[in-house]
Every structure is written in structure tokens, then in C-alpha cells.
C-alpha atoms as a PDB file:
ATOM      1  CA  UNK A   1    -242.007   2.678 -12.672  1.00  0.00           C
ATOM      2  CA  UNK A   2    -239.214   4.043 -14.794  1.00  0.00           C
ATOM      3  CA  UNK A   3    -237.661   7.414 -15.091  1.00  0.00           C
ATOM      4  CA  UNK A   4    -235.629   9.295 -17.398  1.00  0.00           C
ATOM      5  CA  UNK A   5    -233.528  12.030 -16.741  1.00  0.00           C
ATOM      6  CA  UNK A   6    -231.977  14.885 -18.798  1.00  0.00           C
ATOM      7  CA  UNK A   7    -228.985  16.672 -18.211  1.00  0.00           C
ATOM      8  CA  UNK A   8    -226.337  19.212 -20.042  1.00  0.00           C
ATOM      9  CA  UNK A   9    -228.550  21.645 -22.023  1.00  0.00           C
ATOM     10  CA  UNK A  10    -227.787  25.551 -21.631  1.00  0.00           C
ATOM     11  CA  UNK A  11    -226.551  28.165 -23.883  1.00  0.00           C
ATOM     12  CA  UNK A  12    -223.789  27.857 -26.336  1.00  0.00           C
ATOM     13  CA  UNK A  13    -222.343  29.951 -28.957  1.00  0.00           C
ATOM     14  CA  UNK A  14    -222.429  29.197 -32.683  1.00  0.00           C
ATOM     15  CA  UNK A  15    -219.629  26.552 -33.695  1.00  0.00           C
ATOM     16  CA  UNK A  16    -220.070  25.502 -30.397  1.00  0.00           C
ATOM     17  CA  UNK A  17    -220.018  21.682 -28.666  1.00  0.00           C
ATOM     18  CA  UNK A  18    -222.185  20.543 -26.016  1.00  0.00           C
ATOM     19  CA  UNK A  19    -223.157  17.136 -24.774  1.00  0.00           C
ATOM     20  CA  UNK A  20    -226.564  15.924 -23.441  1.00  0.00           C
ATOM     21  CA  UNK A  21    -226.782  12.690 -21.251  1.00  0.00           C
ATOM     22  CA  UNK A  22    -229.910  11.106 -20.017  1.00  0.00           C
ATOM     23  CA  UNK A  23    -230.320   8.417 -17.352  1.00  0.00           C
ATOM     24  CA  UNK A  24    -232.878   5.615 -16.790  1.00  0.00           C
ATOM     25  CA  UNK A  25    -233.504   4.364 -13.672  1.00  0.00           C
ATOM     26  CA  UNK A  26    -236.816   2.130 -11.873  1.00  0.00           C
ATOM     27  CA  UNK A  27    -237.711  -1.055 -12.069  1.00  0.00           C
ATOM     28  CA  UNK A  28    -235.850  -1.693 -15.148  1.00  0.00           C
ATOM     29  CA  UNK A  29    -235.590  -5.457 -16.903  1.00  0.00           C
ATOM     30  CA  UNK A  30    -234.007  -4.630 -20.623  1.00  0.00           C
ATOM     31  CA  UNK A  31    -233.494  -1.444 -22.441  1.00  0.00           C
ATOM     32  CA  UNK A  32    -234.496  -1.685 -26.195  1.00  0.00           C
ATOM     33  CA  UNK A  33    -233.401   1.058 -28.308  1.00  0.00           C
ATOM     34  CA  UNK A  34    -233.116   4.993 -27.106  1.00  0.00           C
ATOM     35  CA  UNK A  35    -233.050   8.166 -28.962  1.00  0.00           C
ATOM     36  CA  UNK A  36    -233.304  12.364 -29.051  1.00  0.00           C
ATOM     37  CA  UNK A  37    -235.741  13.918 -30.458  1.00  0.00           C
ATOM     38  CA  UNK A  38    -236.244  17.707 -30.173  1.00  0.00           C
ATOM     39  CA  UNK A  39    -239.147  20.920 -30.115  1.00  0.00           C
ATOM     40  CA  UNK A  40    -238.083  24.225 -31.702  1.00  0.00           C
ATOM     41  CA  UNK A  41    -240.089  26.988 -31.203  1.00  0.00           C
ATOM     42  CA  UNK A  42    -243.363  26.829 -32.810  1.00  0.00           C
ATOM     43  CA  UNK A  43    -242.230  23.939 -34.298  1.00  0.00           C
ATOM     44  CA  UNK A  44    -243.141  19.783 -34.487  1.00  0.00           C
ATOM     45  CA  UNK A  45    -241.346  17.030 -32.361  1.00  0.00           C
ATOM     46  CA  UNK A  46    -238.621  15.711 -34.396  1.00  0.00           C
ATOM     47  CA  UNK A  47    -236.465  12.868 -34.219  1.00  0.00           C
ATOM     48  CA  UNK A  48    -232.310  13.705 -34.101  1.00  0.00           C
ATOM     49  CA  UNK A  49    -231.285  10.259 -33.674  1.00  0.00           C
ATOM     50  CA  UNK A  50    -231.303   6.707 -32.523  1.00  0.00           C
ATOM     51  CA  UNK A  51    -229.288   3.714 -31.208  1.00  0.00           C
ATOM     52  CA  UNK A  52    -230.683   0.139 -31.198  1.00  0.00           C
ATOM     53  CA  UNK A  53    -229.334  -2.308 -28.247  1.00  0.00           C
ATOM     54  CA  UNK A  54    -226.759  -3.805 -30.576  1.00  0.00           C
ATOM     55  CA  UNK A  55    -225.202  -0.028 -31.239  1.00  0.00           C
ATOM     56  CA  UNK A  56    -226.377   0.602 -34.808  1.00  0.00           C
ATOM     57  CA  UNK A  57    -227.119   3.991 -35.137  1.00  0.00           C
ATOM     58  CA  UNK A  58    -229.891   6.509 -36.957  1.00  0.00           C
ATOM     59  CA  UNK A  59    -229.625  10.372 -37.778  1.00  0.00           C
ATOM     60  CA  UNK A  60    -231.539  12.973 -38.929  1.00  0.00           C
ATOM     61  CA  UNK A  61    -230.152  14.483 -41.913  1.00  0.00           C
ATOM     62  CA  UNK A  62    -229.972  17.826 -40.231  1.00  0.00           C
ATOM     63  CA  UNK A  63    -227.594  16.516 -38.191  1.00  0.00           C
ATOM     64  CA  UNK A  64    -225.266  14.204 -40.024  1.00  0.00           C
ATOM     65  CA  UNK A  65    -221.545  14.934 -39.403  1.00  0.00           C
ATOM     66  CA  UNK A  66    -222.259  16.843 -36.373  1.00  0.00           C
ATOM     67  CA  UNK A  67    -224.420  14.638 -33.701  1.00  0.00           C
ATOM     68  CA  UNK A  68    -223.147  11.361 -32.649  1.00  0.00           C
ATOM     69  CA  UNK A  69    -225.483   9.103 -30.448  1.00  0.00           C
ATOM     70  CA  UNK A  70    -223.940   6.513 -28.056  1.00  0.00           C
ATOM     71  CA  UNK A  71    -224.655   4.165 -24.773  1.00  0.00           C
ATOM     72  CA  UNK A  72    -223.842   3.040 -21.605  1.00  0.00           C
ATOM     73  CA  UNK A  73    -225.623  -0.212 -21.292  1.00  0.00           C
ATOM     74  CA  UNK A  74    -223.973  -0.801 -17.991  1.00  0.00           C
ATOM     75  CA  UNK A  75    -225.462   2.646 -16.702  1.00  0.00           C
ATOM     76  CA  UNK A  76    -228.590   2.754 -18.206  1.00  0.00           C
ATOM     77  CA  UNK A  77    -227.464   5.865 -20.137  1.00  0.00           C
ATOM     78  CA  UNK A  78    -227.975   7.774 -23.016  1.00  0.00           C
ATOM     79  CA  UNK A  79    -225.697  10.260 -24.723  1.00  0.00           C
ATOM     80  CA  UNK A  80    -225.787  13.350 -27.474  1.00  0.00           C
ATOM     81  CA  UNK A  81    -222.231  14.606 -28.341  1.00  0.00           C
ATOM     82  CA  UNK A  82    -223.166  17.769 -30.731  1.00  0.00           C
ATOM     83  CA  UNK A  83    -221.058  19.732 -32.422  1.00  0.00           C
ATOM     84  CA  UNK A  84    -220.370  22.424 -34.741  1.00  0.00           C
ATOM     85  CA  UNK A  85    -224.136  23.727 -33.139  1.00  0.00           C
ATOM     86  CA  UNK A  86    -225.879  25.969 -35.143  1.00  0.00           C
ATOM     87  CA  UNK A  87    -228.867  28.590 -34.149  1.00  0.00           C
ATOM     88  CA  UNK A  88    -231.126  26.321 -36.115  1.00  0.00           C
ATOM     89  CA  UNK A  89    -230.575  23.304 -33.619  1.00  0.00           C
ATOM     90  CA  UNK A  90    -232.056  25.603 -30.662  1.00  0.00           C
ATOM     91  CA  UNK A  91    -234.891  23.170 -29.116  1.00  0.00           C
ATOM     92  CA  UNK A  92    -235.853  21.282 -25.892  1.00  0.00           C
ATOM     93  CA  UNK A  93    -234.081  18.077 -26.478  1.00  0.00           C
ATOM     94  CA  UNK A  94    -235.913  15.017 -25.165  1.00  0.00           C
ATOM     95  CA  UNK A  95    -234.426  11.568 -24.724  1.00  0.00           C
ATOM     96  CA  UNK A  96    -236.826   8.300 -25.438  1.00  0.00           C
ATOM     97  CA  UNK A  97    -236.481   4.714 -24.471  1.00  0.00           C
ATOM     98  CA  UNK A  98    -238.041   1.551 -25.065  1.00  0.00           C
ATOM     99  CA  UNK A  99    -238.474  -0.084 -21.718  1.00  0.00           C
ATOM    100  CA  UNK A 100    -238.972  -3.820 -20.665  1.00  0.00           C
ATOM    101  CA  UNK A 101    -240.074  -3.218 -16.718  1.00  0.00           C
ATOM    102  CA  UNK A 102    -240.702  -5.687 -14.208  1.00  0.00           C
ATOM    103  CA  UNK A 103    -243.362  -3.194 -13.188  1.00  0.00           C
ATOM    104  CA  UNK A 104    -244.954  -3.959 -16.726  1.00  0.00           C
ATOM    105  CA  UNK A 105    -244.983  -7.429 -16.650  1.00  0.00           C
ATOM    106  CA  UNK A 106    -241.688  -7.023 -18.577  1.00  0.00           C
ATOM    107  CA  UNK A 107    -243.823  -5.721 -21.720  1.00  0.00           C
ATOM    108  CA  UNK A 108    -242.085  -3.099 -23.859  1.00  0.00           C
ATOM    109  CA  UNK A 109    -243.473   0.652 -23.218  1.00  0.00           C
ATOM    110  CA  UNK A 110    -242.007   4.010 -24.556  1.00  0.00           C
ATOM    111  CA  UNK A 111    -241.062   6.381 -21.818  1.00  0.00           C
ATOM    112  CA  UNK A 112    -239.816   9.631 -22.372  1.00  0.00           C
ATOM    113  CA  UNK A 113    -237.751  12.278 -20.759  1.00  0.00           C
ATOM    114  CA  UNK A 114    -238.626  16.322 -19.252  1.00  0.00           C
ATOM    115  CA  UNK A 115    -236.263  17.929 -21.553  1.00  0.00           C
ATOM    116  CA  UNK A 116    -233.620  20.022 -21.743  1.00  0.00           C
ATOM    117  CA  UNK A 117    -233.650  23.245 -23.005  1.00  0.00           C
ATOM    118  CA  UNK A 118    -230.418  23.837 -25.691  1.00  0.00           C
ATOM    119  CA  UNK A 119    -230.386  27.532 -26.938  1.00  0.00           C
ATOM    120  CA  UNK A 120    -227.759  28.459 -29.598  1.00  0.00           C
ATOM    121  CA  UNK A 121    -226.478  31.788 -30.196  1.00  0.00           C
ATOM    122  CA  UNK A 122    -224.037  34.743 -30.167  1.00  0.00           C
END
């Protein structure tokens, strides 16, 4: 069984910085590569950005300049610096990883976070 966990969402003000973090944890073999993704109101599940095992990285282009994904191999973590937030990147933020579990017979599954609400405005 694996789990992931979402944490640092909450209200910021336009211009604003916040930074979202998201743990795995279970019966965990290898972690391929993670991402964000995020649900606006009455809106579709979009990605934000990605990070392969070997640190390569993927961004929307909404978010280019002002998002930077990173890792924490060691602590089976996941990380969203964002910056210079605007109202338009108000969402539930969900992290995803691809998951090699000894629970799976070590086969590769997508799990996916609860979300974290990030609201931006003034």
C-alpha cells in the first residue's frame, strides 16, 4: 500500500509565494517520476509540472518562470515552490507518483494524492 500526502496549501495574496510538499510513504520499492497537477473551479484536471527520477523537469506553460518542481529522493518527497501566484492559479493542487511497490509485485502503478486547496486573492 502506498500513500501520498499533501501539505502547504492556504490562502495567499496576489504576487504572493507559497510552497506545496507531498510525501510518499508504504511499501515503497522505486519512485519513477512525480508531478502536480491541479482542479480550478468548474474546471478540468490539469497538469502544472513534472520531474523524472533523473531530475529533468516539465511545465505547463501557465506556469513557466514562476513554478519550479524538485525532489527529495532520500525522503520520498515531492515539492512545488510557486511564485509570483496569481488569482488564476486558485485550484486543489494534487501531487502524482509513479510507484514500484513491493505490495505490487514491484509493478509500476500511478497513485495520487487528497489535495490541497491553494486560493489566491486580495
Amino acid at each position: 500500500q502506498v500513500q501520498l500526502v499533501e501539505s502547504g496549501g492556504g490562502l495567499v495574496q496576489p504576487g504572493g509565494s507559497l510552497r506545496l510538499s507531498c510525501a510518499a510513504s508504504g511499501s515503497i520499492f522505486s519512485i519513477n517520476a512525480m508531478g502536480w497537477y491541479r482542479q480550478g473551479p468548474g474546471k478540468q484536471r490539469e497538469l502544472v509540472a513534472t520531474i523524472a527520477s533523473i531530475g529533468s523537469t516539465n511545465y505547463a506553460d501557465s506556469v513557466k518562470g514562476r513554478f519550479t518542481i524538485s525532489r527529495d529522493n532520500a525522503k520520498n518527497t515531492v515539492y512545488l515552490q510557486m511564485s509570483s501566484l496569481k488569482p488564476e492559479d486558485t485550484a486543489v493542487y494534487y501531487c502524482n507518483a509513479g510507484v514500484s511497490s513491493y505490495s505490487t509485485n514491484y509493478r509500476l502503478f500511478n497513485y495520487w494524492g487528497q489535495g490541497t486547496q491553494v486560493t489566491v486573492s486580495s
